[in-house]
N, C-alpha and C. Protein backbone atom coordinates (compact mmCIF):
# COMPACT_ATOMS: atom_id res chain seq x y z
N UNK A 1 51.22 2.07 27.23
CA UNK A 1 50.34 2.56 28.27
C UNK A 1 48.97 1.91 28.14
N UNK A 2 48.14 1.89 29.62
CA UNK A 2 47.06 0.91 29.21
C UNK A 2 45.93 2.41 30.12
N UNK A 3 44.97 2.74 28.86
CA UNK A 3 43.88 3.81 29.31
C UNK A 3 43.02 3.11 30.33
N UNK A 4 43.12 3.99 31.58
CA UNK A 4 42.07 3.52 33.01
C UNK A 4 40.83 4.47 32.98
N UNK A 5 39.90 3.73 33.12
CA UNK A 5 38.22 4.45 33.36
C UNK A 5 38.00 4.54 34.55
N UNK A 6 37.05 5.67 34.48
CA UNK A 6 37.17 5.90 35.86
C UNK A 6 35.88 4.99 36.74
N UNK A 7 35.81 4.17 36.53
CA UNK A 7 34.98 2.97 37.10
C UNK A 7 35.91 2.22 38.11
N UNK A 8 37.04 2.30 37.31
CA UNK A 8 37.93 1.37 37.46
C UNK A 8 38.89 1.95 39.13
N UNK A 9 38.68 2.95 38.31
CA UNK A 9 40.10 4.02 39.60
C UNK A 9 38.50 4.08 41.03
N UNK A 10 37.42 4.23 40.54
CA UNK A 10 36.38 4.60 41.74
C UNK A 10 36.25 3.08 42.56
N UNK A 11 36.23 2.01 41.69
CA UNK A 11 36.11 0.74 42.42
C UNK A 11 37.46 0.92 43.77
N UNK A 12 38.53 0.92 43.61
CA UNK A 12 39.49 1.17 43.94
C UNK A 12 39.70 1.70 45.21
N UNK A 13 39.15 2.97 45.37
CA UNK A 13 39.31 3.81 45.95
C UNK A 13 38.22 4.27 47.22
N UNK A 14 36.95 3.57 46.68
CA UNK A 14 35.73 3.29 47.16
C UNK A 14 35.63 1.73 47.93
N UNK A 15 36.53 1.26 47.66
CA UNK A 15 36.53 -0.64 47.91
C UNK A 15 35.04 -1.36 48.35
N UNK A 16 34.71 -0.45 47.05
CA UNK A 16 32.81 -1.22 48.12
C UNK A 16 32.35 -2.43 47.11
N UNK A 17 32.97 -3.03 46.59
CA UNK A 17 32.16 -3.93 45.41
C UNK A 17 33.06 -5.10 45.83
N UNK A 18 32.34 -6.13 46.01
CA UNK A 18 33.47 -7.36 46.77
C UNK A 18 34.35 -8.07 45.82
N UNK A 19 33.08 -8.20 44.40
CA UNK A 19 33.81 -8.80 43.34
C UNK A 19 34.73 -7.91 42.80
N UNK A 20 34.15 -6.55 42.18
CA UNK A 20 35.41 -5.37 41.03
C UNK A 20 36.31 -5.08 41.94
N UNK A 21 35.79 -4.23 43.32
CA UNK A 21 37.48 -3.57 43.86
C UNK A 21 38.79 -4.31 43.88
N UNK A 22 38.38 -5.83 44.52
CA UNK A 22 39.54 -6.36 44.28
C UNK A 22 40.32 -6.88 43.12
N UNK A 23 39.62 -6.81 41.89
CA UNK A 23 40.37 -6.74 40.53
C UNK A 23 40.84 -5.61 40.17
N UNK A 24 40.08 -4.43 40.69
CA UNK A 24 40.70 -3.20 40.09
C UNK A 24 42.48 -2.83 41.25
N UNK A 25 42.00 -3.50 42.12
CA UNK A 25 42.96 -3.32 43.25
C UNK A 25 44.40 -3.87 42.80
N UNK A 26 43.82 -5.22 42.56
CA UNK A 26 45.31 -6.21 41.44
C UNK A 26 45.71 -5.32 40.40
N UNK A 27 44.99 -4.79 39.41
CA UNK A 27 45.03 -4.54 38.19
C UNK A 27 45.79 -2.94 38.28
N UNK A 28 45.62 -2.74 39.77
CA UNK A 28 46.62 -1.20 39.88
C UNK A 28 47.54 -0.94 40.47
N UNK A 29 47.91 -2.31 41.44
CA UNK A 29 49.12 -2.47 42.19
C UNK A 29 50.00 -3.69 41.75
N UNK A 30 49.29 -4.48 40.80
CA UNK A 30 49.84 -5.55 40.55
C UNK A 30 50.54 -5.49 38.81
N UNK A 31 49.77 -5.45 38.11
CA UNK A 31 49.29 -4.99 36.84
C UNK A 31 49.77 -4.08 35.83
N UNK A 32 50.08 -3.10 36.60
CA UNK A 32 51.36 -2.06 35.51
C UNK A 32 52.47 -1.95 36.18
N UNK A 33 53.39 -1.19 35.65
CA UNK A 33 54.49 -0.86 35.30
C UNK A 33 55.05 -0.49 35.05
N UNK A 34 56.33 0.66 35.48
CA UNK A 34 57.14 1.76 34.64
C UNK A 34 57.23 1.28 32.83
N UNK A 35 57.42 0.15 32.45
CA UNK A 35 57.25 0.20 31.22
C UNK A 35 55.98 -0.08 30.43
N UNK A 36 55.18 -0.64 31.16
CA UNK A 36 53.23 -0.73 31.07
C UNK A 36 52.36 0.23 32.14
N UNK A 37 52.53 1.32 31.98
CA UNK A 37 51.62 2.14 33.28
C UNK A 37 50.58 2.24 32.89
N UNK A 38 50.14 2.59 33.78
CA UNK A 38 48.02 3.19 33.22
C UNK A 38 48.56 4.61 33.04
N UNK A 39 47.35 5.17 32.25
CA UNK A 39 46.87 6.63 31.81
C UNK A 39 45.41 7.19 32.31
N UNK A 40 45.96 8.10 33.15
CA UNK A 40 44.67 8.88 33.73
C UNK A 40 44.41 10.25 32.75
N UNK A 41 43.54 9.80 32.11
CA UNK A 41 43.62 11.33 31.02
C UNK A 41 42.96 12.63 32.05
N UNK A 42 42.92 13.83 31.82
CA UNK A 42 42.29 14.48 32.43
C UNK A 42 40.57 14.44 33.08
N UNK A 43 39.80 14.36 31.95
CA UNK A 43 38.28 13.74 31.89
C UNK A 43 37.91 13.03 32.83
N UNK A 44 38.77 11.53 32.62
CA UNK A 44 38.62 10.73 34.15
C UNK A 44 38.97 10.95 35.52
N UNK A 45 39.63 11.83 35.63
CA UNK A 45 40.19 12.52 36.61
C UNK A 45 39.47 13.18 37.54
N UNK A 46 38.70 14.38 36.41
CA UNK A 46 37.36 15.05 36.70
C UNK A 46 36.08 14.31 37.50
N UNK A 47 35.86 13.38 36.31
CA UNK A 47 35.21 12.53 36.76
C UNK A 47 35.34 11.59 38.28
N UNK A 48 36.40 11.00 38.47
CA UNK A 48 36.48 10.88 39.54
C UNK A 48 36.28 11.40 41.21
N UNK A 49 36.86 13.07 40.62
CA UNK A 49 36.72 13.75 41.75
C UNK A 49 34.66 13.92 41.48
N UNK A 50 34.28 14.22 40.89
CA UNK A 50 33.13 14.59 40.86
C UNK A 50 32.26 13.54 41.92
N UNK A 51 32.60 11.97 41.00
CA UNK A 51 32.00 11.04 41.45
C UNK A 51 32.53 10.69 43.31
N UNK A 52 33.70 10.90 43.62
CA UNK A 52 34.22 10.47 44.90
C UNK A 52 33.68 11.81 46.14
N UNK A 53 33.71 12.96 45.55
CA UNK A 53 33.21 14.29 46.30
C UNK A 53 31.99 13.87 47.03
N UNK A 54 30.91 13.33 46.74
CA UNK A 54 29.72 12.81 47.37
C UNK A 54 29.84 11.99 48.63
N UNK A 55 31.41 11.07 48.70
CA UNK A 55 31.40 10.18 49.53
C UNK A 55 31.73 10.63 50.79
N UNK A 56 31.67 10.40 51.89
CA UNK A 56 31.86 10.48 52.86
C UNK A 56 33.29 11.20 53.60
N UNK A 57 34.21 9.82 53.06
CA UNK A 57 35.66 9.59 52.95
C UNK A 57 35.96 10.65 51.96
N UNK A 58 35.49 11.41 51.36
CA UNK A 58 36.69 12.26 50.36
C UNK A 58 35.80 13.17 50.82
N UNK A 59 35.99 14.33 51.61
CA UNK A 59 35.99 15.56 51.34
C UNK A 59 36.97 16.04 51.19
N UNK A 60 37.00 17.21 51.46
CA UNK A 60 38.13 18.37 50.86
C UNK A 60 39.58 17.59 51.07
N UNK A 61 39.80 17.64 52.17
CA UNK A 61 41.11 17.23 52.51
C UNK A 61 41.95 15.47 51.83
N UNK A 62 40.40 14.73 52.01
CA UNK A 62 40.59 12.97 51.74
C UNK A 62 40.59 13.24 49.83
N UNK A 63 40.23 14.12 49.13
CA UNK A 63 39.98 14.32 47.81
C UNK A 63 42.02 14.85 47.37
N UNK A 64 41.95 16.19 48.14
CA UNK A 64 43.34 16.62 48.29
C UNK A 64 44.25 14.83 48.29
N UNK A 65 44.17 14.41 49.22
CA UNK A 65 45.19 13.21 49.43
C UNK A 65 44.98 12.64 48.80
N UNK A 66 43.75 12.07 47.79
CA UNK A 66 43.64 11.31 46.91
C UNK A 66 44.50 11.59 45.47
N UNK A 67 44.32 13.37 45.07
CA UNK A 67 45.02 13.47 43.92
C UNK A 67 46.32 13.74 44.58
N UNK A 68 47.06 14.00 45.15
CA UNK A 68 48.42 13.56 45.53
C UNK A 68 49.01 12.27 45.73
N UNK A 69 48.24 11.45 45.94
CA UNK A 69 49.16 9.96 46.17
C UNK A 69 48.72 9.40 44.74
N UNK A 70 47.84 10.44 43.48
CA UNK A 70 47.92 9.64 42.25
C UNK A 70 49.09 10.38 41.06
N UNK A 71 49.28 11.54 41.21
CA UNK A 71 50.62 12.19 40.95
C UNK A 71 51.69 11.46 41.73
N UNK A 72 51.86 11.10 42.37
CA UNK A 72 52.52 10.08 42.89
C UNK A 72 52.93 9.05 42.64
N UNK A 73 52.00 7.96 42.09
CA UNK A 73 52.14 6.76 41.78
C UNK A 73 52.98 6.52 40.86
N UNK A 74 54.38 5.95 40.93
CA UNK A 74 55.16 5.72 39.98
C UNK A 74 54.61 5.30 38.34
N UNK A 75 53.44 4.18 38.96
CA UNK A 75 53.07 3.15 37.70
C UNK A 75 52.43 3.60 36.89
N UNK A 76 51.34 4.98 36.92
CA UNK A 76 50.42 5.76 36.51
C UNK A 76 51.17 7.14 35.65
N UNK A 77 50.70 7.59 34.89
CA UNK A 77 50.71 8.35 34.27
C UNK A 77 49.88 9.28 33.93
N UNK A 78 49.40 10.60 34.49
CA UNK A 78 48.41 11.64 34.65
C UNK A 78 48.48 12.60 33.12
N UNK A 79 47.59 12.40 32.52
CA UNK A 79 47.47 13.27 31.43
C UNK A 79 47.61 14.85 31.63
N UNK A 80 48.14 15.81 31.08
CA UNK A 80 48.54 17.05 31.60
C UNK A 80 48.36 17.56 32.83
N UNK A 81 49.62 16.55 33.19
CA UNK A 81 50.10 16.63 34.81
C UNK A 81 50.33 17.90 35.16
N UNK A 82 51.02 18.67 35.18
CA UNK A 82 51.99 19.92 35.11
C UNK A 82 50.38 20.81 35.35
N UNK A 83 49.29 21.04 34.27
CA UNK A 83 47.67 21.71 34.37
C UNK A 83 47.44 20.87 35.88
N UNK A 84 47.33 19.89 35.98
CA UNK A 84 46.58 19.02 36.78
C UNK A 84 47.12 19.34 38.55
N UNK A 85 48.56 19.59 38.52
CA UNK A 85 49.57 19.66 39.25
C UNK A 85 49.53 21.48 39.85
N UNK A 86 48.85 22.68 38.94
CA UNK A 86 48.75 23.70 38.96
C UNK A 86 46.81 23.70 39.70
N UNK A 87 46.30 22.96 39.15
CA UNK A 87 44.55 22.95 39.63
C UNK A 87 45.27 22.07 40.97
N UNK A 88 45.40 21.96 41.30
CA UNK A 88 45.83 20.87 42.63
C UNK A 88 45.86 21.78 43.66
N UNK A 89 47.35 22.38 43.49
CA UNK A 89 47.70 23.96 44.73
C UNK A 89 46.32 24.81 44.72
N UNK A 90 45.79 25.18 43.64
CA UNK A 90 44.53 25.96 43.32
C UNK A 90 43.48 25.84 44.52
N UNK A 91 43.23 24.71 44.37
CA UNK A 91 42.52 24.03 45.22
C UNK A 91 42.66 23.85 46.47
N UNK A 92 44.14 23.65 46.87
CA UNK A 92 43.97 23.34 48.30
C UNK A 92 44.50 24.82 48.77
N UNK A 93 44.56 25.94 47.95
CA UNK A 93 44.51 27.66 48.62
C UNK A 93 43.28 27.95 48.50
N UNK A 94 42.13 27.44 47.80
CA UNK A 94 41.16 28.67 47.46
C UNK A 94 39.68 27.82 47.67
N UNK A 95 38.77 28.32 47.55
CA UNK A 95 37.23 27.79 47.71
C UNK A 95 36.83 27.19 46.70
N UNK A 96 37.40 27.22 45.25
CA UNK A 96 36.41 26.34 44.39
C UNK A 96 36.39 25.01 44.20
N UNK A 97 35.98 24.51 43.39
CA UNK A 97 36.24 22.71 43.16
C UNK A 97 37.62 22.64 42.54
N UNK A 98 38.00 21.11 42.79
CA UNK A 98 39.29 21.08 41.82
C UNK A 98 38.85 20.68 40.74
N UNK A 99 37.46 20.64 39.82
CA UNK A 99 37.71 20.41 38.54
C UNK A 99 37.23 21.99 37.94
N UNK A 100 36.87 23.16 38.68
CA UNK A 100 36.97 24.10 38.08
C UNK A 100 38.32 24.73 38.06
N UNK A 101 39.12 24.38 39.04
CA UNK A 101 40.87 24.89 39.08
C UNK A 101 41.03 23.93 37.79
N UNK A 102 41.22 22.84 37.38
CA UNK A 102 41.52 21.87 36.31
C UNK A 102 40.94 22.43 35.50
N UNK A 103 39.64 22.80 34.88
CA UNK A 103 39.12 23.46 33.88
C UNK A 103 40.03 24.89 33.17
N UNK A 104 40.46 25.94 34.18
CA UNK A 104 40.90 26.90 34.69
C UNK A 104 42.79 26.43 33.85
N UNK A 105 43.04 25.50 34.36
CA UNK A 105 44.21 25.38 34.28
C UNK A 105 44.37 25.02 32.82
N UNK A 106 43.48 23.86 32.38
CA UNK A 106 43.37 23.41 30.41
C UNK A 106 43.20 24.53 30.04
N UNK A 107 42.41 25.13 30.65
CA UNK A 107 41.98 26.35 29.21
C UNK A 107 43.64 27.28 29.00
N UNK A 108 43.95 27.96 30.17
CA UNK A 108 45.21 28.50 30.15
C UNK A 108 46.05 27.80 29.64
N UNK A 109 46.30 26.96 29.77
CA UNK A 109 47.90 25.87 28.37
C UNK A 109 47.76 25.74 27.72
N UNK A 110 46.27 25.69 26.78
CA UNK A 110 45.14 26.16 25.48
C UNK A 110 45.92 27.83 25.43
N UNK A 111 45.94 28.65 25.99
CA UNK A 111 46.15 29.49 25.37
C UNK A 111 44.80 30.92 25.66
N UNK A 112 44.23 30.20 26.54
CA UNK A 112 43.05 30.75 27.16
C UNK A 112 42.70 31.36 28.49
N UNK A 113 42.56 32.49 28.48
CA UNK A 113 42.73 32.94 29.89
C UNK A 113 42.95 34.53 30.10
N UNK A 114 41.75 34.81 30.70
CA UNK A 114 41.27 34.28 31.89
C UNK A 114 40.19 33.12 31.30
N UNK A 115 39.22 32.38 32.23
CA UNK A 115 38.06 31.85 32.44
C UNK A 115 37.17 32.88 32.86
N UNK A 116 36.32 32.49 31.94
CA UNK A 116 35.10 33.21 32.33
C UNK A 116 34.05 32.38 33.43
N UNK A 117 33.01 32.68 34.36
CA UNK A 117 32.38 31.68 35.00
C UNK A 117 31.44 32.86 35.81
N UNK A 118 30.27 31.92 36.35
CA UNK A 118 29.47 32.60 37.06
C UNK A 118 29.60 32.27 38.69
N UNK A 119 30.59 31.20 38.61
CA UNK A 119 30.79 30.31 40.33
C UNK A 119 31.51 32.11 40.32
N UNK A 120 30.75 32.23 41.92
CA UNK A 120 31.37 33.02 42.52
C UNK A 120 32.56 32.67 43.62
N UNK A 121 32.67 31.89 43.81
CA UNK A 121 33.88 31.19 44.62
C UNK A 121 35.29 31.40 43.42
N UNK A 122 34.82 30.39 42.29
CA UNK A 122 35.63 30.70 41.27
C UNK A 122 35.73 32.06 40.99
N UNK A 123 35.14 32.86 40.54
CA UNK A 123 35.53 34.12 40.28
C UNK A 123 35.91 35.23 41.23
N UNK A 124 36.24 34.02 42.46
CA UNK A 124 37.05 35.57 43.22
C UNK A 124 38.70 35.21 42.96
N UNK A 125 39.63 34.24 42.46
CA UNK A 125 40.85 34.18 42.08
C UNK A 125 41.22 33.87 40.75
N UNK A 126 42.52 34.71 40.23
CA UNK A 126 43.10 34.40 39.05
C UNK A 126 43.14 32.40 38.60
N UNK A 127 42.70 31.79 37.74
CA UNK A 127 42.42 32.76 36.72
C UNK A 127 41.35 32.88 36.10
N UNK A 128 40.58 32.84 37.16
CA UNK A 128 38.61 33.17 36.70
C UNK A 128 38.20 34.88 36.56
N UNK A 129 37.62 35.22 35.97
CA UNK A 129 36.80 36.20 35.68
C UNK A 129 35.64 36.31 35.70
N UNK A 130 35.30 36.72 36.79
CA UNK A 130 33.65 36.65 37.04
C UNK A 130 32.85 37.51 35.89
N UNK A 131 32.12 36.31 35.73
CA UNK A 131 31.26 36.85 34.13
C UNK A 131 29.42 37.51 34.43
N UNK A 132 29.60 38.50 34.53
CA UNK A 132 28.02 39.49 35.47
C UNK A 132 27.48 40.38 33.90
């Protein structure tokens, strides 16, 4: 497996850099492989949505389609998919961010849970606990 930053996945996805996007573009359609895939650990993931949420093109819905066509991607490999795959639905039923559903979801397969939090969006569904 070859670890992807999230520079790399934002060039990509953002196609605004004339020189990087189109290497990162090769380097993710061209480049791996069911037996060489990339690894999206969770972190970068986060990161991504954090960093792409600002743009234009990804709100709610373009963010939604973004982490579905990357659970998707044969060649890729999503670090605790199954958490990632559970903050996903989270998200597209309820008002909070998907990296507090993702937060929400690690802590619970940790063994943790509820979440505590002061987002009141978050703390109106399982498995947040509004912390007052």
């Amino acid at each position: 497996m070859i670890g992807i930053d999230t520079n790399v996945l934002a060039r990509f996805f953002l196609d605004d850099d004339p020189v990087r996007s189109p290497i990162a573009a090769r380097f993710l359609e061209h480049d791996l492989s069911a037996e060489r895939p990339g690894y999206i650990n969770p972190l970068t993931l986060a990161e991504l949505v954090w960093t792409l949420r600002r743009h234009p093109r990804f709100d709610r819905r373009g963010l939604i389609t973004l982490l579905e066509d990357l659970l998707a991607f044969e060649n890729v490999v999503i670090g605790e998919s199954a958490c990632v795959s559970r903050a996903l639905a989270a998200y597209k039923a309820g008002g909070a961010g998907f990296v507090d559903y993702l937060i929400a979801e690690l802590n619970a397969a940790a063994g943790a849970s509820p979440t505590v939090t002061f987002d009141r969006k978050a703390g109106l569904r399982d498995p947040f606990s509004p912390l007052s």
